[in-house]
C-alpha atoms as a PDB file:
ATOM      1  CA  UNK A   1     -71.660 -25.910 -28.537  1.00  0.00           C
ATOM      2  CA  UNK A   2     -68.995 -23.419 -27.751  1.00  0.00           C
ATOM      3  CA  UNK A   3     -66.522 -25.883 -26.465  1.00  0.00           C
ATOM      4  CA  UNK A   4     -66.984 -28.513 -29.435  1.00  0.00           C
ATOM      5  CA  UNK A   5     -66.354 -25.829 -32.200  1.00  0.00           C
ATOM      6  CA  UNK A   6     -63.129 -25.063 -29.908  1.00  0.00           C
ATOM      7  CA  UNK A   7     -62.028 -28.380 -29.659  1.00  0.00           C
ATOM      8  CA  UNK A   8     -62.444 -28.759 -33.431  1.00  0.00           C
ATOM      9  CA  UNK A   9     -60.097 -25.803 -33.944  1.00  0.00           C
ATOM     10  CA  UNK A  10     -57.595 -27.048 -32.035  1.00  0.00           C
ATOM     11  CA  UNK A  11     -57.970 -30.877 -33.368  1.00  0.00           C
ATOM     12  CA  UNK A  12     -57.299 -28.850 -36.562  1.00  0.00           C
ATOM     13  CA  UNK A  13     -54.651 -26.566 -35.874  1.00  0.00           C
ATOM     14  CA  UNK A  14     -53.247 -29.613 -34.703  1.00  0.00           C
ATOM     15  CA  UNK A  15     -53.095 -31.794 -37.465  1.00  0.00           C
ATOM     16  CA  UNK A  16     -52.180 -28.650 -39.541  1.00  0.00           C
ATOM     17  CA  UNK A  17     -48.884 -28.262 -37.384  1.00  0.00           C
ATOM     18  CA  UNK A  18     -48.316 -31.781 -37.841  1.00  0.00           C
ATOM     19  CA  UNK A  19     -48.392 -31.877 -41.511  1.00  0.00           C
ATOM     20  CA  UNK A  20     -46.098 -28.461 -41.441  1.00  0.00           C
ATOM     21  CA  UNK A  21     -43.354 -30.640 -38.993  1.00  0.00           C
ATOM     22  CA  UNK A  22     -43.899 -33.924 -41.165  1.00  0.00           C
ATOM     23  CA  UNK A  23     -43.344 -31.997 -44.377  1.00  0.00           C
ATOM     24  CA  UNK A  24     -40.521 -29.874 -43.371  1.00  0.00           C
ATOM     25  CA  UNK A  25     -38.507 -32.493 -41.210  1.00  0.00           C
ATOM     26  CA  UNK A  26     -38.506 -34.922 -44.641  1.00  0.00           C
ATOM     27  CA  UNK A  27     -37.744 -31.434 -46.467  1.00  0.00           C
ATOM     28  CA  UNK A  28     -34.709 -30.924 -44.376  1.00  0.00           C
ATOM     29  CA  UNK A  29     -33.490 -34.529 -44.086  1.00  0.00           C
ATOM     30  CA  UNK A  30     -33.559 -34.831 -47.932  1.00  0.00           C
ATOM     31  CA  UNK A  31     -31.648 -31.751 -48.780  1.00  0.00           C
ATOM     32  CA  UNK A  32     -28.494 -32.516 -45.970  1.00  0.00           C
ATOM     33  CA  UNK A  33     -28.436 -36.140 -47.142  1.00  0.00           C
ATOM     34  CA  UNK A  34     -29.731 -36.131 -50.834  1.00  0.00           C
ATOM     35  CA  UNK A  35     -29.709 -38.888 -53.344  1.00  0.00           C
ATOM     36  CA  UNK A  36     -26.511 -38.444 -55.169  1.00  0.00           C
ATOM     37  CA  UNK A  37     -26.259 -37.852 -58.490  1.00  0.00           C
ATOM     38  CA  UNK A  38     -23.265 -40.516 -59.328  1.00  0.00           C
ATOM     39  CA  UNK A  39     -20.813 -39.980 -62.530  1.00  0.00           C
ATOM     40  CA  UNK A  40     -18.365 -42.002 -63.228  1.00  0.00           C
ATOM     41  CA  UNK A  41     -16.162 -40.373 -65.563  1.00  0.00           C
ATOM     42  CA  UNK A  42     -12.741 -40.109 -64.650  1.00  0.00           C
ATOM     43  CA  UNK A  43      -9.322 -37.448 -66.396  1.00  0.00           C
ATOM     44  CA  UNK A  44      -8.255 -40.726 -68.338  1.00  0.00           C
ATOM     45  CA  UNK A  45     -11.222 -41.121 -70.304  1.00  0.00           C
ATOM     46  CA  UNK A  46     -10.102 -37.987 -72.066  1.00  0.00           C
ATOM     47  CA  UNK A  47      -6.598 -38.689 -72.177  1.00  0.00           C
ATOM     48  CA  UNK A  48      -5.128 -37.127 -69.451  1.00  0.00           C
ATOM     49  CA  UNK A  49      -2.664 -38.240 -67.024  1.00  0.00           C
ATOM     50  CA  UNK A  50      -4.120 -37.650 -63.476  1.00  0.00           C
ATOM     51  CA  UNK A  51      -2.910 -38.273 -60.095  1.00  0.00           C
ATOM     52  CA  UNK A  52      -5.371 -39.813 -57.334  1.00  0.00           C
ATOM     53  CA  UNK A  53      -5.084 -37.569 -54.419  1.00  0.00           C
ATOM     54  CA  UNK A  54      -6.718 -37.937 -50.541  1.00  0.00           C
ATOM     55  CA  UNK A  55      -6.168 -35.466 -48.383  1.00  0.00           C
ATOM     56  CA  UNK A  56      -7.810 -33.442 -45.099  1.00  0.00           C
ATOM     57  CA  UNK A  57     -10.686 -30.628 -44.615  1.00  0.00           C
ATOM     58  CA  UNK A  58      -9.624 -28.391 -42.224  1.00  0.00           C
ATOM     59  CA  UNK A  59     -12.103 -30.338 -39.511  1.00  0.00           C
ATOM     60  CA  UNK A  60     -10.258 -33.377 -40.261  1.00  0.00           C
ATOM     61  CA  UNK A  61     -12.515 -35.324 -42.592  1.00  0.00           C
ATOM     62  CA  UNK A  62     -11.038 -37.958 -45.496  1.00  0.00           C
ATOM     63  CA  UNK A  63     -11.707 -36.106 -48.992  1.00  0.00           C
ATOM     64  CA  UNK A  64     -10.896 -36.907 -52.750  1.00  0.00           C
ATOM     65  CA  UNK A  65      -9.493 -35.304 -55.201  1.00  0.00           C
ATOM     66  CA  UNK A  66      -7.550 -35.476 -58.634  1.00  0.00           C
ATOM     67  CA  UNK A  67      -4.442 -33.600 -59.330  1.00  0.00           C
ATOM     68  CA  UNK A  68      -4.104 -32.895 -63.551  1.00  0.00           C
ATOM     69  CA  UNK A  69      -0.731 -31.868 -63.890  1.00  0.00           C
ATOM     70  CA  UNK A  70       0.380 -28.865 -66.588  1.00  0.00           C
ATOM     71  CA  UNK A  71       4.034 -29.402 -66.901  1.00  0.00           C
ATOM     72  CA  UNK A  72       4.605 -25.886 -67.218  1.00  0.00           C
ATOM     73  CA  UNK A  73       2.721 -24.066 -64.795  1.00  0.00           C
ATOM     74  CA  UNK A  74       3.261 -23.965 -61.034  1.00  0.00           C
ATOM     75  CA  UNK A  75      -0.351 -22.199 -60.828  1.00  0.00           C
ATOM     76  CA  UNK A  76      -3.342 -24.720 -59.749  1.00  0.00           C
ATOM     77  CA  UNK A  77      -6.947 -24.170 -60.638  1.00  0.00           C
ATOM     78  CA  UNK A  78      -9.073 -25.495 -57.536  1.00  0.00           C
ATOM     79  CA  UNK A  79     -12.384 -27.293 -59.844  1.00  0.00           C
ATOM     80  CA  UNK A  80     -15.769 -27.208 -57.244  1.00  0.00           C
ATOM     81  CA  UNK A  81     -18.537 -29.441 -58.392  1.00  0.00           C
ATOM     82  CA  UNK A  82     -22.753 -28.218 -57.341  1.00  0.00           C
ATOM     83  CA  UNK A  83     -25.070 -29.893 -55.271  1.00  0.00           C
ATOM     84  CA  UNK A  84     -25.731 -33.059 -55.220  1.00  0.00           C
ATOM     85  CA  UNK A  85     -22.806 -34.396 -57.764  1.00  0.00           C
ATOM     86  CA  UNK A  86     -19.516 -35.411 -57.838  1.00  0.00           C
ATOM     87  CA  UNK A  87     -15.731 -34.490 -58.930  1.00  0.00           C
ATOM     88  CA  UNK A  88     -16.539 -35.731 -62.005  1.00  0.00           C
ATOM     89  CA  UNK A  89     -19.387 -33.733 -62.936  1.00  0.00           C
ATOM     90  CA  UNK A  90     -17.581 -30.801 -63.986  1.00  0.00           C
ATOM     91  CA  UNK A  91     -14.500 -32.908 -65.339  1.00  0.00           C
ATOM     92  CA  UNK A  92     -15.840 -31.915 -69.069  1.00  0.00           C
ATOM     93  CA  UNK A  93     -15.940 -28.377 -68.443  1.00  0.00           C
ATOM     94  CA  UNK A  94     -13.369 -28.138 -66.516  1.00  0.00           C
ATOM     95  CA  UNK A  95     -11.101 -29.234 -69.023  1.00  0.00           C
ATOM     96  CA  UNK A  96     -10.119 -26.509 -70.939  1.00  0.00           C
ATOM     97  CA  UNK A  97      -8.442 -25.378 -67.397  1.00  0.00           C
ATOM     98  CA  UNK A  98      -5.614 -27.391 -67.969  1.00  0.00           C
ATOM     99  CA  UNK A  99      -4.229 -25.985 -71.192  1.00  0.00           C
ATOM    100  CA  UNK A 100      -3.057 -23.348 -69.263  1.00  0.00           C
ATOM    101  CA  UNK A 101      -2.811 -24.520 -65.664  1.00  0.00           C
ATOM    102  CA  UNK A 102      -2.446 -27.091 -63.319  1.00  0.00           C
ATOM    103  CA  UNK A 103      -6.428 -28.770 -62.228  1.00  0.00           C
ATOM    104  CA  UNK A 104      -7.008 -30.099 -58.840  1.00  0.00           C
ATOM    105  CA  UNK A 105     -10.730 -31.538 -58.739  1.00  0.00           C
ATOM    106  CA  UNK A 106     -12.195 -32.983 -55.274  1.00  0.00           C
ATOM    107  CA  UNK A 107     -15.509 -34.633 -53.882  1.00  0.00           C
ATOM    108  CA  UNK A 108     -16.825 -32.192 -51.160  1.00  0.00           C
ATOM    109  CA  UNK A 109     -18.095 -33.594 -47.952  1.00  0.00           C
ATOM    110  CA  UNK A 110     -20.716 -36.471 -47.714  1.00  0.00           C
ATOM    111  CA  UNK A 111     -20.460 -36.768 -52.227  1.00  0.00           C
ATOM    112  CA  UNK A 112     -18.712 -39.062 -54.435  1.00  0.00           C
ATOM    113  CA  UNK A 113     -15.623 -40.851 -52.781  1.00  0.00           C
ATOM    114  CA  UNK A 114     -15.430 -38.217 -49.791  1.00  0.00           C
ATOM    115  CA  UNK A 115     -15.845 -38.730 -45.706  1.00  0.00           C
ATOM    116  CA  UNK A 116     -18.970 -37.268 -44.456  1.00  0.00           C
ATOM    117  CA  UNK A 117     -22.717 -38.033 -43.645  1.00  0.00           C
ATOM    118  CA  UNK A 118     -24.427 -34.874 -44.736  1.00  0.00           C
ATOM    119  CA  UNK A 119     -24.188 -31.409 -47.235  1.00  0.00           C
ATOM    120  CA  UNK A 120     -24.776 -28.152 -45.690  1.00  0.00           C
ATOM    121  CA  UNK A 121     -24.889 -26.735 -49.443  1.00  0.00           C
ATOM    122  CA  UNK A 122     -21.488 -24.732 -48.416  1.00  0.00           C
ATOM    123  CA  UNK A 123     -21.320 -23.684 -44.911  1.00  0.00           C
ATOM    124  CA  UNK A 124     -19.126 -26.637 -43.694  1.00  0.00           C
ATOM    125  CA  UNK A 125     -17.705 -26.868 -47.065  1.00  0.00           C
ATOM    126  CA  UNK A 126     -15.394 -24.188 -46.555  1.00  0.00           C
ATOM    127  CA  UNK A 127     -13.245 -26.262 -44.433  1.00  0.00           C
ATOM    128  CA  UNK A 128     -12.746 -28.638 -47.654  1.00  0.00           C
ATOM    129  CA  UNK A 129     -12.239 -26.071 -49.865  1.00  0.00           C
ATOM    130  CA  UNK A 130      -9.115 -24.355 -47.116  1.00  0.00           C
ATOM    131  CA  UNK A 131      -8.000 -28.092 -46.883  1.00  0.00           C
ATOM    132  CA  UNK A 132      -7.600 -28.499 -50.439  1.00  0.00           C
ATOM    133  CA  UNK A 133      -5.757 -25.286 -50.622  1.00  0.00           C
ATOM    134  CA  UNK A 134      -3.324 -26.675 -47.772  1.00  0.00           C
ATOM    135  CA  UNK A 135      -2.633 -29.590 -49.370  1.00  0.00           C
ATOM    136  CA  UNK A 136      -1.826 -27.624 -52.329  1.00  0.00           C
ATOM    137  CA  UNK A 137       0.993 -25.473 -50.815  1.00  0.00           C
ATOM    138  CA  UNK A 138       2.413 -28.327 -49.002  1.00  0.00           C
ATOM    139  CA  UNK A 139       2.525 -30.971 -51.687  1.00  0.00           C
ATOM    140  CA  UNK A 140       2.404 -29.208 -54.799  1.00  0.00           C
ATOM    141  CA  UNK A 141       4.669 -26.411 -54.789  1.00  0.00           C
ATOM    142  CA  UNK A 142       1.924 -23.890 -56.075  1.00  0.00           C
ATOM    143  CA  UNK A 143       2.628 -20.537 -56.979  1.00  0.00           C
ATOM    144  CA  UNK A 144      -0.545 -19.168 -57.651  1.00  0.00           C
ATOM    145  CA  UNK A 145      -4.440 -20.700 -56.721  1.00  0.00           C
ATOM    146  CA  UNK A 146      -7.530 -19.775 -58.425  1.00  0.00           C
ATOM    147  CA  UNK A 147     -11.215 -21.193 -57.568  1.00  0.00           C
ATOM    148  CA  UNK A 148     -13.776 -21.932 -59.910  1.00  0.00           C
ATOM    149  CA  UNK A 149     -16.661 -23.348 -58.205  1.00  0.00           C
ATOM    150  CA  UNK A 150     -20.335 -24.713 -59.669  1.00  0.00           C
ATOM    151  CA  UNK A 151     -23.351 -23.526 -57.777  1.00  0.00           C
ATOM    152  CA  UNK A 152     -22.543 -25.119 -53.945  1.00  0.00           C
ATOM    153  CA  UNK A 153     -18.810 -24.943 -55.003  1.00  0.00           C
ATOM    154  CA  UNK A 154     -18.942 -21.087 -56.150  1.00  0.00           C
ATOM    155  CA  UNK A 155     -21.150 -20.649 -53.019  1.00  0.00           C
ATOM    156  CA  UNK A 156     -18.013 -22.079 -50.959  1.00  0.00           C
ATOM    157  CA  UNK A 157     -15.257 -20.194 -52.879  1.00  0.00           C
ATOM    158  CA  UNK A 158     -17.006 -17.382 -51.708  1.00  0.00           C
ATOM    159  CA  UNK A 159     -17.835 -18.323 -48.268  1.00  0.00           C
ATOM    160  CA  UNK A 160     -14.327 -19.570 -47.042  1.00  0.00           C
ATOM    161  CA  UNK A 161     -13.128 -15.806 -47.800  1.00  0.00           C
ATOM    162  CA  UNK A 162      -8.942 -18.141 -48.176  1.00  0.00           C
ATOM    163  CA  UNK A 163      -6.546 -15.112 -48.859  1.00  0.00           C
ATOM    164  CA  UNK A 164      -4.325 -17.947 -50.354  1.00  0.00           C
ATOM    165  CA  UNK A 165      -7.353 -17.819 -53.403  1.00  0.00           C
ATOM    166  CA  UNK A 166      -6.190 -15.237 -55.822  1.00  0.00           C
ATOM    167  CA  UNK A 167      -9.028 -14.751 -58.355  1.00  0.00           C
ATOM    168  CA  UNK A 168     -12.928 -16.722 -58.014  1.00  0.00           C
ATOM    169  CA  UNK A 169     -14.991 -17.565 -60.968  1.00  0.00           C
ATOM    170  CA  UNK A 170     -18.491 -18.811 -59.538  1.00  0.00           C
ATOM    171  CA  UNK A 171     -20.869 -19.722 -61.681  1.00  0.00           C
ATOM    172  CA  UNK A 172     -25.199 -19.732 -60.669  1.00  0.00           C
ATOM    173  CA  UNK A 173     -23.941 -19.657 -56.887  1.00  0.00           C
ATOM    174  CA  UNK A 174     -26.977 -18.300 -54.218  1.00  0.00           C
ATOM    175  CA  UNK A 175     -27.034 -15.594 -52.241  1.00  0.00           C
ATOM    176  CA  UNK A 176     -27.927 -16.787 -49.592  1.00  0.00           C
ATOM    177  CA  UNK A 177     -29.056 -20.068 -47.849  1.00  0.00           C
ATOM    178  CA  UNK A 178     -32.394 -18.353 -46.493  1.00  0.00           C
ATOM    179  CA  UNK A 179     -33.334 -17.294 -49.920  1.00  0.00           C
ATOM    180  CA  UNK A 180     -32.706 -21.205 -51.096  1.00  0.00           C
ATOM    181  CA  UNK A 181     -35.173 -22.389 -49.154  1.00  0.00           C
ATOM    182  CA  UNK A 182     -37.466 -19.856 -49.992  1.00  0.00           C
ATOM    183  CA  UNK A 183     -37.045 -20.889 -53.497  1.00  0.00           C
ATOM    184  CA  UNK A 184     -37.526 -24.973 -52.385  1.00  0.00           C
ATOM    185  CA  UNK A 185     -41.046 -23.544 -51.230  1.00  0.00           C
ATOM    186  CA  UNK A 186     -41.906 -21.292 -53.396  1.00  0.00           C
ATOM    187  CA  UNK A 187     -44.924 -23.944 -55.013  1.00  0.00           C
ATOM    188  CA  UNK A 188     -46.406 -23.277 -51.818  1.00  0.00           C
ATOM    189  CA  UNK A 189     -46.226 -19.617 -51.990  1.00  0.00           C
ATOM    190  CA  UNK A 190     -47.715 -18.067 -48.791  1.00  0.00           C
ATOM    191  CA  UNK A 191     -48.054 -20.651 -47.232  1.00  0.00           C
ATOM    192  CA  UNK A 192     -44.329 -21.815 -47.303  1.00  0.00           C
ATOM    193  CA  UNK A 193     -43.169 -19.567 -44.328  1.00  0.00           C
ATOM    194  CA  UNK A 194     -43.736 -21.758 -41.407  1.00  0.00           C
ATOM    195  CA  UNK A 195     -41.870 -24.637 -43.250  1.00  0.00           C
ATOM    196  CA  UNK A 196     -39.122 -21.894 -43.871  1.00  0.00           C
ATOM    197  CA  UNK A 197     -39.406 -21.702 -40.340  1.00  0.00           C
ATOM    198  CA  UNK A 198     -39.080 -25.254 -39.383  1.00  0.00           C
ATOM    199  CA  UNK A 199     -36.247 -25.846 -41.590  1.00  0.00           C
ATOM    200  CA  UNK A 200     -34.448 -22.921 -39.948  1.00  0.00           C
ATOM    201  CA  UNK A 201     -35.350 -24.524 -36.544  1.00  0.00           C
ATOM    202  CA  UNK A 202     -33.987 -27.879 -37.858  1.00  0.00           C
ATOM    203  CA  UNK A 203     -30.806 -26.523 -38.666  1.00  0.00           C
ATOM    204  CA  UNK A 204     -29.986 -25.317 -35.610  1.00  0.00           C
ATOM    205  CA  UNK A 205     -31.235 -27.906 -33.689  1.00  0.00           C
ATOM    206  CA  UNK A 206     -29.690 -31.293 -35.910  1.00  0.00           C
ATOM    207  CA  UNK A 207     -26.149 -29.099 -37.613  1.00  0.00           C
ATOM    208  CA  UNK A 208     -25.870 -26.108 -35.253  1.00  0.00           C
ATOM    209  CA  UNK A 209     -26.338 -24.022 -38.180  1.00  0.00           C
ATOM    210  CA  UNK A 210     -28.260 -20.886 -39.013  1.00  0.00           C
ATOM    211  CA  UNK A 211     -29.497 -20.451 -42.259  1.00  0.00           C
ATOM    212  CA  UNK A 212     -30.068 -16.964 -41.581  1.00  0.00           C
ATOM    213  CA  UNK A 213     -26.780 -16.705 -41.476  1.00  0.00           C
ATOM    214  CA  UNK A 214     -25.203 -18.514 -44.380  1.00  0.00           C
ATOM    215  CA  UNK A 215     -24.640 -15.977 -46.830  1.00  0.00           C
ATOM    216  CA  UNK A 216     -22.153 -15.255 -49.195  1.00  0.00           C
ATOM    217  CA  UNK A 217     -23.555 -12.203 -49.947  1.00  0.00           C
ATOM    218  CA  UNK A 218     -22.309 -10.750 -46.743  1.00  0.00           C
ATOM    219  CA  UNK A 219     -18.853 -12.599 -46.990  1.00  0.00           C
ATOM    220  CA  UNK A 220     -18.081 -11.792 -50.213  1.00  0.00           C
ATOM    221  CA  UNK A 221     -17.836  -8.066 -49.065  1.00  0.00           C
ATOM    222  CA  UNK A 222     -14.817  -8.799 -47.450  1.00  0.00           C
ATOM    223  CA  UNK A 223     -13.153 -10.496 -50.419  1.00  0.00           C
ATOM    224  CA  UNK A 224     -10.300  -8.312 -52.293  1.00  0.00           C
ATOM    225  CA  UNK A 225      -9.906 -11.032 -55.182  1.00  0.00           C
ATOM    226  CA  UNK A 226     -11.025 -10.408 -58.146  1.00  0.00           C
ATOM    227  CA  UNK A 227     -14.239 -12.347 -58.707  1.00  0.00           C
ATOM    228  CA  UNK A 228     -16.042 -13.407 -61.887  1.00  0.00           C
ATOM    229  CA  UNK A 229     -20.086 -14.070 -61.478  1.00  0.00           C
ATOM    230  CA  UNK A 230     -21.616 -16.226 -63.929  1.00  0.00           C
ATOM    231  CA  UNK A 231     -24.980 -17.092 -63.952  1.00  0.00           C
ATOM    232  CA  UNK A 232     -27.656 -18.585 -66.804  1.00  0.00           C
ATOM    233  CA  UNK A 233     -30.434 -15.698 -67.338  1.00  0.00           C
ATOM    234  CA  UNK A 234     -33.624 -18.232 -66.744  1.00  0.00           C
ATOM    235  CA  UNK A 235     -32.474 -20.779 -63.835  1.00  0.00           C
ATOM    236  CA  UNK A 236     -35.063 -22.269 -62.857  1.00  0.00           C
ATOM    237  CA  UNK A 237     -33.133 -23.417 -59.528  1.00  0.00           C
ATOM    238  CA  UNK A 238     -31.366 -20.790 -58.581  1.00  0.00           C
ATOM    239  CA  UNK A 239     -32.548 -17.141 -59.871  1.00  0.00           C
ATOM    240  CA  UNK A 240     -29.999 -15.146 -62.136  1.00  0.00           C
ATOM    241  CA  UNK A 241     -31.203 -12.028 -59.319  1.00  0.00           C
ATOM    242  CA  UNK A 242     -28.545 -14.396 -56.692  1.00  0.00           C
ATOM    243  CA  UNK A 243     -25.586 -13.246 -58.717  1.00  0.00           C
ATOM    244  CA  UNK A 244     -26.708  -9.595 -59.469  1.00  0.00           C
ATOM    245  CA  UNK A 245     -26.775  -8.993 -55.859  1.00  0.00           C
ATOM    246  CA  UNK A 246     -23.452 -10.626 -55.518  1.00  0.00           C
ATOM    247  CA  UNK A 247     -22.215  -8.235 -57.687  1.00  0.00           C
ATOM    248  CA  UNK A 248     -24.028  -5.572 -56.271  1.00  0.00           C
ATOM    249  CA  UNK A 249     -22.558  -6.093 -52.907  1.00  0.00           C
ATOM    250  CA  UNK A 250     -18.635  -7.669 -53.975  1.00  0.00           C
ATOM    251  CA  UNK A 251     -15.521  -5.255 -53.515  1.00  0.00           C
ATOM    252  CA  UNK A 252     -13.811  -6.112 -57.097  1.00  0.00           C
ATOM    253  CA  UNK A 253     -16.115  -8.105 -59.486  1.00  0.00           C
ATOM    254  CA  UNK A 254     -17.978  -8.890 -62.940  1.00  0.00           C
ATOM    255  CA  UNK A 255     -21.104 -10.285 -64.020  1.00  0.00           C
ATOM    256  CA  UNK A 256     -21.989 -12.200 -67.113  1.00  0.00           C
ATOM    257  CA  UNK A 257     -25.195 -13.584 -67.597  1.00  0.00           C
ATOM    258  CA  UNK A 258     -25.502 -16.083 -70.180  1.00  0.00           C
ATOM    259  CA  UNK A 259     -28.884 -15.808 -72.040  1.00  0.00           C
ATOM    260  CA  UNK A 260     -31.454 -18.160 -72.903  1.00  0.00           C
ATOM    261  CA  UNK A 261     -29.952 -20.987 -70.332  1.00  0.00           C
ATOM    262  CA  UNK A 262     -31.304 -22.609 -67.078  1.00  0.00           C
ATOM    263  CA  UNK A 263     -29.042 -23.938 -64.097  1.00  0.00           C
ATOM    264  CA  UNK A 264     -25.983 -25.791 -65.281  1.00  0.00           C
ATOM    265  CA  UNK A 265     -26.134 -25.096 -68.998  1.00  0.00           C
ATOM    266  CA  UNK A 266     -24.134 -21.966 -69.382  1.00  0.00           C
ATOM    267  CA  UNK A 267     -20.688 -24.449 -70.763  1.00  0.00           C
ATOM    268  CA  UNK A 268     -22.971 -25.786 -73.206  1.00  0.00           C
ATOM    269  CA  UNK A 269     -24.684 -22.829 -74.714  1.00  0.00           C
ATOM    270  CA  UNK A 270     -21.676 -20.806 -74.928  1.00  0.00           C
ATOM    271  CA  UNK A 271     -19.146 -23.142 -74.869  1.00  0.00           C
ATOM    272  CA  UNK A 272     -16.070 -21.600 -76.946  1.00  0.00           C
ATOM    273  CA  UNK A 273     -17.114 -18.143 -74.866  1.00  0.00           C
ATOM    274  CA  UNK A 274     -17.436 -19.753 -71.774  1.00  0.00           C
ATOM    275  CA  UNK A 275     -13.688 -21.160 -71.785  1.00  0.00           C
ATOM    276  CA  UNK A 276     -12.386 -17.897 -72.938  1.00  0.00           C
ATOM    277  CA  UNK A 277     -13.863 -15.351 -70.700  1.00  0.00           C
ATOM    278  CA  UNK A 278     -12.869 -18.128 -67.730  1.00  0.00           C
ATOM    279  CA  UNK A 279      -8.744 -18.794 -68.975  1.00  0.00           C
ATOM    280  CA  UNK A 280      -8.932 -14.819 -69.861  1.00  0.00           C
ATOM    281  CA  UNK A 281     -10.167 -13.857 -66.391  1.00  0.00           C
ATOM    282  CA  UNK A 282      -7.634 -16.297 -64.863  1.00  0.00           C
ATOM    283  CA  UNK A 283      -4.710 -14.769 -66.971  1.00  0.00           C
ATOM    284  CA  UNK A 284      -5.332 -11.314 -66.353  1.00  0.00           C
ATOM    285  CA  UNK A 285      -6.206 -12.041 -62.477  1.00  0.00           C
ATOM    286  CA  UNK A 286      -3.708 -15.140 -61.288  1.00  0.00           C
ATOM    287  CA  UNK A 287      -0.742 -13.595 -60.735  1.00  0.00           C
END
């Protein structure tokens, strides 16, 4: 009798840990290589001239971008799109950018018209981000280079800590990657820590990456550029409390957070005092 209620535990605790490595292994595999959200909007469809540009990430990998040229400004604003879109996703916001500087838009890694298999939601992006910068200074004869990054972009603005990056504005940009995929499980509440587990397993296993690890919140302690934090007060994605500790923990920054919207509609709620808290920041910083 004994032995048969053991065996039953263990038939049990077996299935259990095969539902937990089921679960979490699709978990992980969806978020590196998500389905993409595809816009096709390009700068001519509002009238502006635009340059098609390819160039290099750092680790060598074929990326895309578009150069909008501002015929009287040698400074470039570097325009980072969030997870899982495109270039062209923040082409309407980023617009305003460009009555007062030069716009360089690209596809990170693995999205829109960009080399790569997988995300890793910033960590590897870095290296496009200090590619895109490269290019700029070779090819463009830039002055100045500010970043304003979009969830995974402000995450990587952060992250690549490029001295060559004079002032960051990142809007509703994590913490850190640990703490995103608490949030992914957080429907599961206690229950989600072995799949937290997994997924950090995973990570370093299929990517070589620890998501313990991956944390702008300890790299942007090292950053001396000024840094604007933006962040909607009820994201339901990624929690306003990511950019309060940012601030909290950053050597030179502010934090604005924009009531009454969730992820990705601070532009639209406060649209005229969106663009002029981002060109003021920019003016006073980018120089």
């Amino acid at each position: 009798m004994v032995n048969l209620i053991i065996k039953k535990i263990i038939f049990y605790l077996i299935i259990i840990a095969a539902i937990i490595i089921i679960i979490s292994l699709l978990g992980f595999f969806t978020s590196i290589k998500p389905p993409k959200i595809r816009i096709d909007a390009k700068p001519g469809d509002f009238g502006l001239s635009y340059e098609e540009i390819s160039f290099k990430s750092s680790d060598g990998l074929k990326l895309s971008g578009w150069f909008i040229a501002h015929n009287k400004s040698r400074d470039v604003i570097i325009v980072m799109h969030g997870y899982p879109a495109n270039k062209a996703d923040l082409l309407p916001v980023a617009l305003f950018l460009n009555k007062k500087y030069n716009v360089f838009l690209f596809d990170f890694r693995s999205f829109g018209q960009s080399e790569g298999v997988y995300t890793t939601a910033g960590f590897k992006e870095t290296n496009d981000l200090n590619g895109a910068v490269n290019f700029l200074k070779n090819n463009k004869k830039t002055k100045n280079i500010g970043a304003f990054g979009f969830s995974l972009g402000g995450a990587a603005a952060i992250m690549a800590k490029n001295k060559d990056i004079k002032a960051i504005v990142a809007d509703s940009t994590y913490a850190s990657l640990d703490r995103m995929v608490n949030q992914q499980y957080r429907f599961l509440s206690f229950l989600k820590f072995p799949f937290v587990f997994m997924t950090r397993i995973y990570g370093i296993l299929f990517l070589g990456i620890d998501i313990n690890k991956v944390s702008p919140l300890n790299d942007i302690k090292d950053i001396g550029a000024p840094i604007l934090l933006i962040h909607a007060e009820k994201d339901s994605q990624i929690p306003a409390e990511n950019s309060i500790l940012l601030n909290k923990s950053a050597k030179n920054s502010e934090l604005w957070i924009v009531g009454n919207a969730d992820h990705g509609e601070t532009h639209a709620i406060m649209k005229e005092k969106y663009e002029q808290r981002i060109l003021g920041f920019f003016e006073s910083n980018l120089k």
